[in-house]
C-alpha atoms as a PDB file:
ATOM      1  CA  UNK A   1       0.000   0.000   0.000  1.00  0.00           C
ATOM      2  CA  UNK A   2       1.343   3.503  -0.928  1.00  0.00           C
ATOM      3  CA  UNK A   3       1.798   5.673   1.933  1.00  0.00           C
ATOM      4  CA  UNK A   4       0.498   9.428   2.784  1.00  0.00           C
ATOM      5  CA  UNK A   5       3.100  11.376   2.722  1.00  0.00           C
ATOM      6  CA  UNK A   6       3.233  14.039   5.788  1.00  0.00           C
ATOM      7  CA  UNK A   7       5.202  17.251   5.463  1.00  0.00           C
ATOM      8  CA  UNK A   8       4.861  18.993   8.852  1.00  0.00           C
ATOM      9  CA  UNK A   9       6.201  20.261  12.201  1.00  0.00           C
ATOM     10  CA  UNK A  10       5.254  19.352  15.682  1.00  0.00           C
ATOM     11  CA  UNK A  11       3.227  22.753  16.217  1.00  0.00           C
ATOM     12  CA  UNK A  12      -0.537  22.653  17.122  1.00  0.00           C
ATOM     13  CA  UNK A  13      -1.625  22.823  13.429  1.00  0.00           C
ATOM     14  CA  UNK A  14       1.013  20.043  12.650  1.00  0.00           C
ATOM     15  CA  UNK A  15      -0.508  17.518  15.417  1.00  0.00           C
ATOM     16  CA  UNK A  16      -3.603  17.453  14.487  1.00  0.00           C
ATOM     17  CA  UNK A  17      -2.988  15.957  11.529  1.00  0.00           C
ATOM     18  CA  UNK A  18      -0.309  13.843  12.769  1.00  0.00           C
ATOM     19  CA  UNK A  19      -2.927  12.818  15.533  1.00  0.00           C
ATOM     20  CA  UNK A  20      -5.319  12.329  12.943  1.00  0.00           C
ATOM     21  CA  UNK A  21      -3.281  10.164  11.074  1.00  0.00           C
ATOM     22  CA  UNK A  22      -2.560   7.984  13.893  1.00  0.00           C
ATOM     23  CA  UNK A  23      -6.226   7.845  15.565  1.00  0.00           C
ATOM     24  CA  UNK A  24      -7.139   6.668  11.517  1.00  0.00           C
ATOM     25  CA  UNK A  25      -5.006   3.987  11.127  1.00  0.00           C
ATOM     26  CA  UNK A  26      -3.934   5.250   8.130  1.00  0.00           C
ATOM     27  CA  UNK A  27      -0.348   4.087   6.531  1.00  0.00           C
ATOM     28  CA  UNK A  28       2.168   7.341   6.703  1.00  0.00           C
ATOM     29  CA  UNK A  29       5.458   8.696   6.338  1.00  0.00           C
ATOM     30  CA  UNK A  30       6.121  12.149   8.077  1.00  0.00           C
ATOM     31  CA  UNK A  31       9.037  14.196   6.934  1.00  0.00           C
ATOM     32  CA  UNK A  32       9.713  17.088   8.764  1.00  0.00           C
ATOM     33  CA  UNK A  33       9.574  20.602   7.547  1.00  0.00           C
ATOM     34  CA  UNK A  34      11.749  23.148   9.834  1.00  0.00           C
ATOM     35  CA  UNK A  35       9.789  26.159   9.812  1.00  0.00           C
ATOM     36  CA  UNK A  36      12.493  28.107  11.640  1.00  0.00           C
ATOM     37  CA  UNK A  37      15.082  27.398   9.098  1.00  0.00           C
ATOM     38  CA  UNK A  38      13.169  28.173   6.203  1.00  0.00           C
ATOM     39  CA  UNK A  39      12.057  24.597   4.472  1.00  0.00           C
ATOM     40  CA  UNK A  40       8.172  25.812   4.010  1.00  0.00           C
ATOM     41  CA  UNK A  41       9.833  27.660   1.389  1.00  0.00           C
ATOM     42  CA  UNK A  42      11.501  25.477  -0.841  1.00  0.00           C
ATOM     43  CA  UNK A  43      10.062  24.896  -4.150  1.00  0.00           C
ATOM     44  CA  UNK A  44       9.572  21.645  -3.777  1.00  0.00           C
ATOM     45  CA  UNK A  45       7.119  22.182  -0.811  1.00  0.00           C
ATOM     46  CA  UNK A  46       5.301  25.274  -2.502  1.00  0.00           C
ATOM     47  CA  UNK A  47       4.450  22.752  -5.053  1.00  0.00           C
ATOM     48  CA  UNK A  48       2.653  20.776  -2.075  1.00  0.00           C
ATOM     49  CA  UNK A  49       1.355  23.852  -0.571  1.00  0.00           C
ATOM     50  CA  UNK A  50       1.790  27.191  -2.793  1.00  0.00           C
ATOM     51  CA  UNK A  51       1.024  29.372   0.693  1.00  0.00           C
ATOM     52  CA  UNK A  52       4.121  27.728   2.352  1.00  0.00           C
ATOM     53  CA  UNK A  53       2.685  26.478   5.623  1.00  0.00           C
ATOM     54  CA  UNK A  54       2.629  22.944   7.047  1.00  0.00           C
ATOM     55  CA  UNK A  55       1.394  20.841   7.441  1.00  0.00           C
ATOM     56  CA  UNK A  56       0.373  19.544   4.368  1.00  0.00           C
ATOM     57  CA  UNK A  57       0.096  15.987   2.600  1.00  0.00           C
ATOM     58  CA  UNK A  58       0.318  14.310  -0.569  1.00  0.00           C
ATOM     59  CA  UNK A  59      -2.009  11.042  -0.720  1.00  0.00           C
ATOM     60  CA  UNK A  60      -1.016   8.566  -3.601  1.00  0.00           C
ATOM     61  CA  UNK A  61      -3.867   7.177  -3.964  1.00  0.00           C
ATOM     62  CA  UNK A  62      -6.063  10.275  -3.853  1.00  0.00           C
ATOM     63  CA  UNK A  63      -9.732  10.358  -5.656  1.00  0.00           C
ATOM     64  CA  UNK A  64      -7.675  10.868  -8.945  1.00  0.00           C
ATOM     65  CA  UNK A  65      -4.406   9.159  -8.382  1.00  0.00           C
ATOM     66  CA  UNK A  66      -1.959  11.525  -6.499  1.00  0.00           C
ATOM     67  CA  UNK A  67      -3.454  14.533  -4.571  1.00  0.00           C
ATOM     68  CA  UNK A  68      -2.059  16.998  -2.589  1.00  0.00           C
ATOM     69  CA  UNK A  69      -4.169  19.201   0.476  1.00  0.00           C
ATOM     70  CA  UNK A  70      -2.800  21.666   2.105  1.00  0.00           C
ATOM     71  CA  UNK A  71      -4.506  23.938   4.889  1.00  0.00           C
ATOM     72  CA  UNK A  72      -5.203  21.555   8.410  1.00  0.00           C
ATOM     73  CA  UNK A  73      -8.963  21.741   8.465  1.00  0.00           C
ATOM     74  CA  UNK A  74      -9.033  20.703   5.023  1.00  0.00           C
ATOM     75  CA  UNK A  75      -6.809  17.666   5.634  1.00  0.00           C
ATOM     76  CA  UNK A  76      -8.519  16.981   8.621  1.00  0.00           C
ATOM     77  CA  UNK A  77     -11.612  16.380   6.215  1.00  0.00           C
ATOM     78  CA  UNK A  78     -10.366  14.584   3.309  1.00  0.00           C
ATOM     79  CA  UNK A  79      -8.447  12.341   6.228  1.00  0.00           C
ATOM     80  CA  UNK A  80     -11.841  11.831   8.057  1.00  0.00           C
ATOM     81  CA  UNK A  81     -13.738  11.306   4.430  1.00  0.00           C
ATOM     82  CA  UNK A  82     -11.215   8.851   3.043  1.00  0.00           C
ATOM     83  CA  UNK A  83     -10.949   6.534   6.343  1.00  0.00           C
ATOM     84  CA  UNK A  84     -14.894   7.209   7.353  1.00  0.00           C
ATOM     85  CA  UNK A  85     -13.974   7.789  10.542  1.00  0.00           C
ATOM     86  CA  UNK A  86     -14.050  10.473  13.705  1.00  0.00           C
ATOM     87  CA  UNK A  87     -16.689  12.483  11.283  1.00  0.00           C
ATOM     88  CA  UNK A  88     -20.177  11.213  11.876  1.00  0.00           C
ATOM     89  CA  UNK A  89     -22.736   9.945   9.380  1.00  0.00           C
ATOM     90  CA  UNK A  90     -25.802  12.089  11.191  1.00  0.00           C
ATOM     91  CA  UNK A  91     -25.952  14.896   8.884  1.00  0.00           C
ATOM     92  CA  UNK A  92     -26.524  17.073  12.075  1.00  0.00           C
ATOM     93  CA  UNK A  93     -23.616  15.968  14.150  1.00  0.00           C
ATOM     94  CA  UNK A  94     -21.140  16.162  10.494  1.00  0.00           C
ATOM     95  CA  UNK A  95     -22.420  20.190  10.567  1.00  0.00           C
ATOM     96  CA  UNK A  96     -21.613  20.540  14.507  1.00  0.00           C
ATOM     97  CA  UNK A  97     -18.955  18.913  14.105  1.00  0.00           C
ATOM     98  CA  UNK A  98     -17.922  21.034  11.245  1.00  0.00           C
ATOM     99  CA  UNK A  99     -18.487  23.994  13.044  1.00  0.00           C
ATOM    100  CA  UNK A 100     -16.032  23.543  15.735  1.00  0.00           C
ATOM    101  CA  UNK A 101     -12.950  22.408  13.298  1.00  0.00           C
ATOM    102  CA  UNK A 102     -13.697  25.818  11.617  1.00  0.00           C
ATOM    103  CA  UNK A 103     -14.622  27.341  14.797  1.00  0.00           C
ATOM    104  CA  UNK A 104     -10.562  25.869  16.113  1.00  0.00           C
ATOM    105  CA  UNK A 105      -9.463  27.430  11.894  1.00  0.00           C
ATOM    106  CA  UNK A 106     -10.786  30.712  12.285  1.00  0.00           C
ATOM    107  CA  UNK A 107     -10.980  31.547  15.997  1.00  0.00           C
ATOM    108  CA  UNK A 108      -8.812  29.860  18.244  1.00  0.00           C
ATOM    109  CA  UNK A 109      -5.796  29.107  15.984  1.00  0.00           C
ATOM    110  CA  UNK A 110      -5.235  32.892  15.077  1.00  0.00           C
ATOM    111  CA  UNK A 111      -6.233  34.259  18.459  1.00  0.00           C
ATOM    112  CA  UNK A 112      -3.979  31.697  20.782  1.00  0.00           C
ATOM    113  CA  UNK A 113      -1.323  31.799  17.915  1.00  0.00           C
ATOM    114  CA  UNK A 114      -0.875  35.772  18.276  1.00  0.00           C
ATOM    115  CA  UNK A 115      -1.049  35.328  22.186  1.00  0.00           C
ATOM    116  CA  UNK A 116       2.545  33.035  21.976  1.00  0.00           C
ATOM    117  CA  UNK A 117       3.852  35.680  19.894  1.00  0.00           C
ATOM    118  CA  UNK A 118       3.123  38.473  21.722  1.00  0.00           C
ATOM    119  CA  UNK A 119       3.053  37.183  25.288  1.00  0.00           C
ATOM    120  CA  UNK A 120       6.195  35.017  24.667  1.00  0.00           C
ATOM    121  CA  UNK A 121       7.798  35.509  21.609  1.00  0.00           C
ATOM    122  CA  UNK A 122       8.115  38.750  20.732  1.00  0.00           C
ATOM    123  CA  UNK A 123       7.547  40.016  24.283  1.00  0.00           C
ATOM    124  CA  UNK A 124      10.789  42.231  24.106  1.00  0.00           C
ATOM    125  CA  UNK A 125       9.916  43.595  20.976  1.00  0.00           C
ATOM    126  CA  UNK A 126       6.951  45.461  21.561  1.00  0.00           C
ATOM    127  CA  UNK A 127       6.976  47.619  25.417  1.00  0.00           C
ATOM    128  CA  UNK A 128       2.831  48.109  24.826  1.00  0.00           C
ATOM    129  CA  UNK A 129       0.717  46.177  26.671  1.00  0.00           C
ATOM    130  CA  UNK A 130      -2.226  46.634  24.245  1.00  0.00           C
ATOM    131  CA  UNK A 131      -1.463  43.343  21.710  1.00  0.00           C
ATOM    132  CA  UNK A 132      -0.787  41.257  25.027  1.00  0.00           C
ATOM    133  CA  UNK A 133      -3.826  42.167  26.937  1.00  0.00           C
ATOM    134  CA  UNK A 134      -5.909  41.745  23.611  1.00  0.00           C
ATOM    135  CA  UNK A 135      -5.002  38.249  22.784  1.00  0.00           C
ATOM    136  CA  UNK A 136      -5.139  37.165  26.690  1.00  0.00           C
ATOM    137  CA  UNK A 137      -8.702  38.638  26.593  1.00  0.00           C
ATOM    138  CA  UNK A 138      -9.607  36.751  23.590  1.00  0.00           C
ATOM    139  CA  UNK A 139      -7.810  33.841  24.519  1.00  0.00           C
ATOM    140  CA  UNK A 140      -9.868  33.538  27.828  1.00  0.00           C
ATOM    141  CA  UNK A 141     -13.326  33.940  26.223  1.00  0.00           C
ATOM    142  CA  UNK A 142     -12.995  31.540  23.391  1.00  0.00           C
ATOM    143  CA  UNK A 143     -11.713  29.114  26.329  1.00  0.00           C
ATOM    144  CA  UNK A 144     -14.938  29.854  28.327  1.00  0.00           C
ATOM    145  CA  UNK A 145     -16.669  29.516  24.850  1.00  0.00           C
ATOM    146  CA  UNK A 146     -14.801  25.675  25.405  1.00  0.00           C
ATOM    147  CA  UNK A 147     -16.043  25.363  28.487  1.00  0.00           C
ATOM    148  CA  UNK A 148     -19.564  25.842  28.302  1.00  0.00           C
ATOM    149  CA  UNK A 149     -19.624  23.375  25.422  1.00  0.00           C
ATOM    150  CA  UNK A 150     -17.938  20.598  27.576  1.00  0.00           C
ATOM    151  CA  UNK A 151     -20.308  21.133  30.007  1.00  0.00           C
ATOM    152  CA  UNK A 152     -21.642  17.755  30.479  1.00  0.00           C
ATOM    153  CA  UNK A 153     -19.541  16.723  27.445  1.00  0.00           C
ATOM    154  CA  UNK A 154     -16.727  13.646  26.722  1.00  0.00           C
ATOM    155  CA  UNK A 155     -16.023  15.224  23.185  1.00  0.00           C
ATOM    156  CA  UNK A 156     -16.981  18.416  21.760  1.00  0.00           C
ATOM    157  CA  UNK A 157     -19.640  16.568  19.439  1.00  0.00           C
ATOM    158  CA  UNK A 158     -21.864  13.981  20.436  1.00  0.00           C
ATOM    159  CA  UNK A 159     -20.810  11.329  22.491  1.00  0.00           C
ATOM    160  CA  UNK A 160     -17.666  10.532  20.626  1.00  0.00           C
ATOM    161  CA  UNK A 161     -14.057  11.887  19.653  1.00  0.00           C
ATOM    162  CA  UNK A 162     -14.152  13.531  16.580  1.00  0.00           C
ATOM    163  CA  UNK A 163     -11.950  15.576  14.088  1.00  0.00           C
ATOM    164  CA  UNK A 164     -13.360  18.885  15.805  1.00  0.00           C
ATOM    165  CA  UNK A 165     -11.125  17.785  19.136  1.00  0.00           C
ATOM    166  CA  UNK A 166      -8.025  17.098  17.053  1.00  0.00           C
ATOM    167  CA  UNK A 167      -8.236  20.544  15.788  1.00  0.00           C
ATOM    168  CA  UNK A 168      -8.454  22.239  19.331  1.00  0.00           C
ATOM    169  CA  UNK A 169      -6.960  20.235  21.642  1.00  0.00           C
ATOM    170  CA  UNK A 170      -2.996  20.747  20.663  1.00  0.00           C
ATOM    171  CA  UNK A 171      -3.794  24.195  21.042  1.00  0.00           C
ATOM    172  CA  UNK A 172      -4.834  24.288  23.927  1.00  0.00           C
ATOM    173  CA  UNK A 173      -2.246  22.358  25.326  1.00  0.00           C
ATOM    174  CA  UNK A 174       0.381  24.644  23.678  1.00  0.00           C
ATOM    175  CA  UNK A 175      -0.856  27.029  26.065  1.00  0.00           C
ATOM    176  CA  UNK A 176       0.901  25.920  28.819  1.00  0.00           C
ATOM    177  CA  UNK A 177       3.605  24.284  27.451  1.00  0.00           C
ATOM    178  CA  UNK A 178       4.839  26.164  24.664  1.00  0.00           C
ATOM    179  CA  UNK A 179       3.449  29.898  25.331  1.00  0.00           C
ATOM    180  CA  UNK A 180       4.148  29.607  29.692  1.00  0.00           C
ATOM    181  CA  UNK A 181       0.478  31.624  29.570  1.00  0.00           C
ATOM    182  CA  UNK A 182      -1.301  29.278  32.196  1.00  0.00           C
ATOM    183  CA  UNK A 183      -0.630  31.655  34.949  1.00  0.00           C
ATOM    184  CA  UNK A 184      -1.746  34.703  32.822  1.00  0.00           C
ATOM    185  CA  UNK A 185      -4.654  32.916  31.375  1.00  0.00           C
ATOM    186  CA  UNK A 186      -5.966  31.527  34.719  1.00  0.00           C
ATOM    187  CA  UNK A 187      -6.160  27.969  33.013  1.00  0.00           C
ATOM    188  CA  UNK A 188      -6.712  26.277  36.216  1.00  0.00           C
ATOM    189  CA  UNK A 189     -10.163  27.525  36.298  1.00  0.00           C
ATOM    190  CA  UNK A 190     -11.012  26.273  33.309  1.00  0.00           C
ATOM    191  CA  UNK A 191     -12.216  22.982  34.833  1.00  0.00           C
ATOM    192  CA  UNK A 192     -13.918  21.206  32.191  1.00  0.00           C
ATOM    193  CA  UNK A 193     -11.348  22.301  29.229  1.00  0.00           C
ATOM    194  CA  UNK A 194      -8.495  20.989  31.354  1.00  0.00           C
ATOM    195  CA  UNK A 195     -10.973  17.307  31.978  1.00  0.00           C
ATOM    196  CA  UNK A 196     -10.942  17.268  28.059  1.00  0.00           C
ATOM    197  CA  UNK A 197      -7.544  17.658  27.689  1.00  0.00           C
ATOM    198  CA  UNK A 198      -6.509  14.901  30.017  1.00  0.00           C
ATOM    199  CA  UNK A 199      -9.527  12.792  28.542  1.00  0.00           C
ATOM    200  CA  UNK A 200      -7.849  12.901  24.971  1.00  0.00           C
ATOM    201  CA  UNK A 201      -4.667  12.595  26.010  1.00  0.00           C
ATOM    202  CA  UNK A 202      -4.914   9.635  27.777  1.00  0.00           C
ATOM    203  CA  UNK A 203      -5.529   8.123  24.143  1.00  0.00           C
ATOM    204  CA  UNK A 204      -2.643   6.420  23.202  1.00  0.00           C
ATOM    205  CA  UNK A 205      -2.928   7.318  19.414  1.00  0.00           C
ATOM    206  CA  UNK A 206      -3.412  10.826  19.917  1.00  0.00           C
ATOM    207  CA  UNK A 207      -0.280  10.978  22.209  1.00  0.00           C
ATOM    208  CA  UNK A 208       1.617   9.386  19.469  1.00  0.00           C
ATOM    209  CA  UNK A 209       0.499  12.346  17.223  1.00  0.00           C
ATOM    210  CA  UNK A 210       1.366  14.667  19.684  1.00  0.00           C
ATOM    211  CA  UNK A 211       5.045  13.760  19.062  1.00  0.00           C
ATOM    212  CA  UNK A 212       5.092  13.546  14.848  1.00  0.00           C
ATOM    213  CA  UNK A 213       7.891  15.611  13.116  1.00  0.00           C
ATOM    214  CA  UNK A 214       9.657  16.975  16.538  1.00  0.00           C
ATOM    215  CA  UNK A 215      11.190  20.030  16.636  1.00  0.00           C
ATOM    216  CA  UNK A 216      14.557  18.762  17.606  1.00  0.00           C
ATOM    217  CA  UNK A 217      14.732  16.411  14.243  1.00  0.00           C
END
């Protein structure tokens, strides 16, 4: 069987496909693409993906032969579509569930993305508090957004794990362990976000996903 071929980095958008990949089953082989060195702009992997960002895959045996998707959510989808799995059936649940991968795409990547760069990052670049204080705000409300939803919740759709939790749940990790913003964020008190997290990472193929592509490679 021909492989998927994974081009990524072990950032939150890179582990959730790389979690997604391993919660599938599917047959892979990850190669890793150094963002801080400069590989996402090769030629070779803007022919993969032309806005130079990983992760991205090639599948060999795509709907046409060979077929390359960039863009996580995206991949996230064709991954679920192709192995018919972690995207329900119910046409209702595949729209919720929809609506929290794009809800992790358009909300919670940006917004806890700009909070590492601000709060840790570029923190003695810029001496106004304005960007920081912005993202922690935002950061903290789509986490409450989170919590409400887990209220009474496994999984953020349903009663079962689903793409929507790949998508969100290496990012919220991240926000302890790669951006130090637990303190800042008052994590702590985000009781049923943090039972989620240690929920889905007890799962052994998710954990393996977690550690796809490291950044010391």
């Amino acid at each position: 069987m021909n492989k998927i071929q994974l081009y990524s980095l072990a950032t939150p958008n890179g582990q959730k496909v790389s979690i997604a990949l391993e919660e599938m089953g599917l047959a892979y082989e990850p190669h890793t693409i150094n963002i801080l060195e400069g590989d996402q702009f090769t030629d070779e992997f803007k022919k993969i993906n032309p806005n130079s960002k990983i992760p991205a895959i090639v599948d060999p045996e795509g709907p046409n032969g060979e077929h390359a998707v960039f863009e996580s959510g995206a991949i996230l989808y064709y991954l679920a579509k192709k192995s018919g799995k972690f995207l329900s059936k119910d046409p209702v649940l595949e729209s919720e569930t929809l609506q929290w991968l794009f809800f992790q795409v358009g909300g919670v990547g940006p917004m806890f993305g700009q909070l590492g760069h601000f709060f840790k990052y570029a923190n003695d670049k810029c001496d106004h508090p304005y960007p920081v204080n912005r993202y922690l705000t935002e950061t903290k409300r789509l986490l409450e957004v989170l919590e409400v939803r887990l209220e009474k919740r496994e999984y953020l759709v349903g009663e079962e794990y689903s793409i929507a939790d790949m998508a969100i749940v290496p990012w919220v990790s991240c926000l302890d362990k790669f951006y130090d913003a637990a303190e800042a964020l008052e994590l702590s008190s985000f009781q049923q976000v943090n039972a989620w997290v240690t929920r889905v990472m007890d799962r052994d193929a998710t954990q393996r996903g977690m550690k796809v592509c490291p950044f010391n490679n």
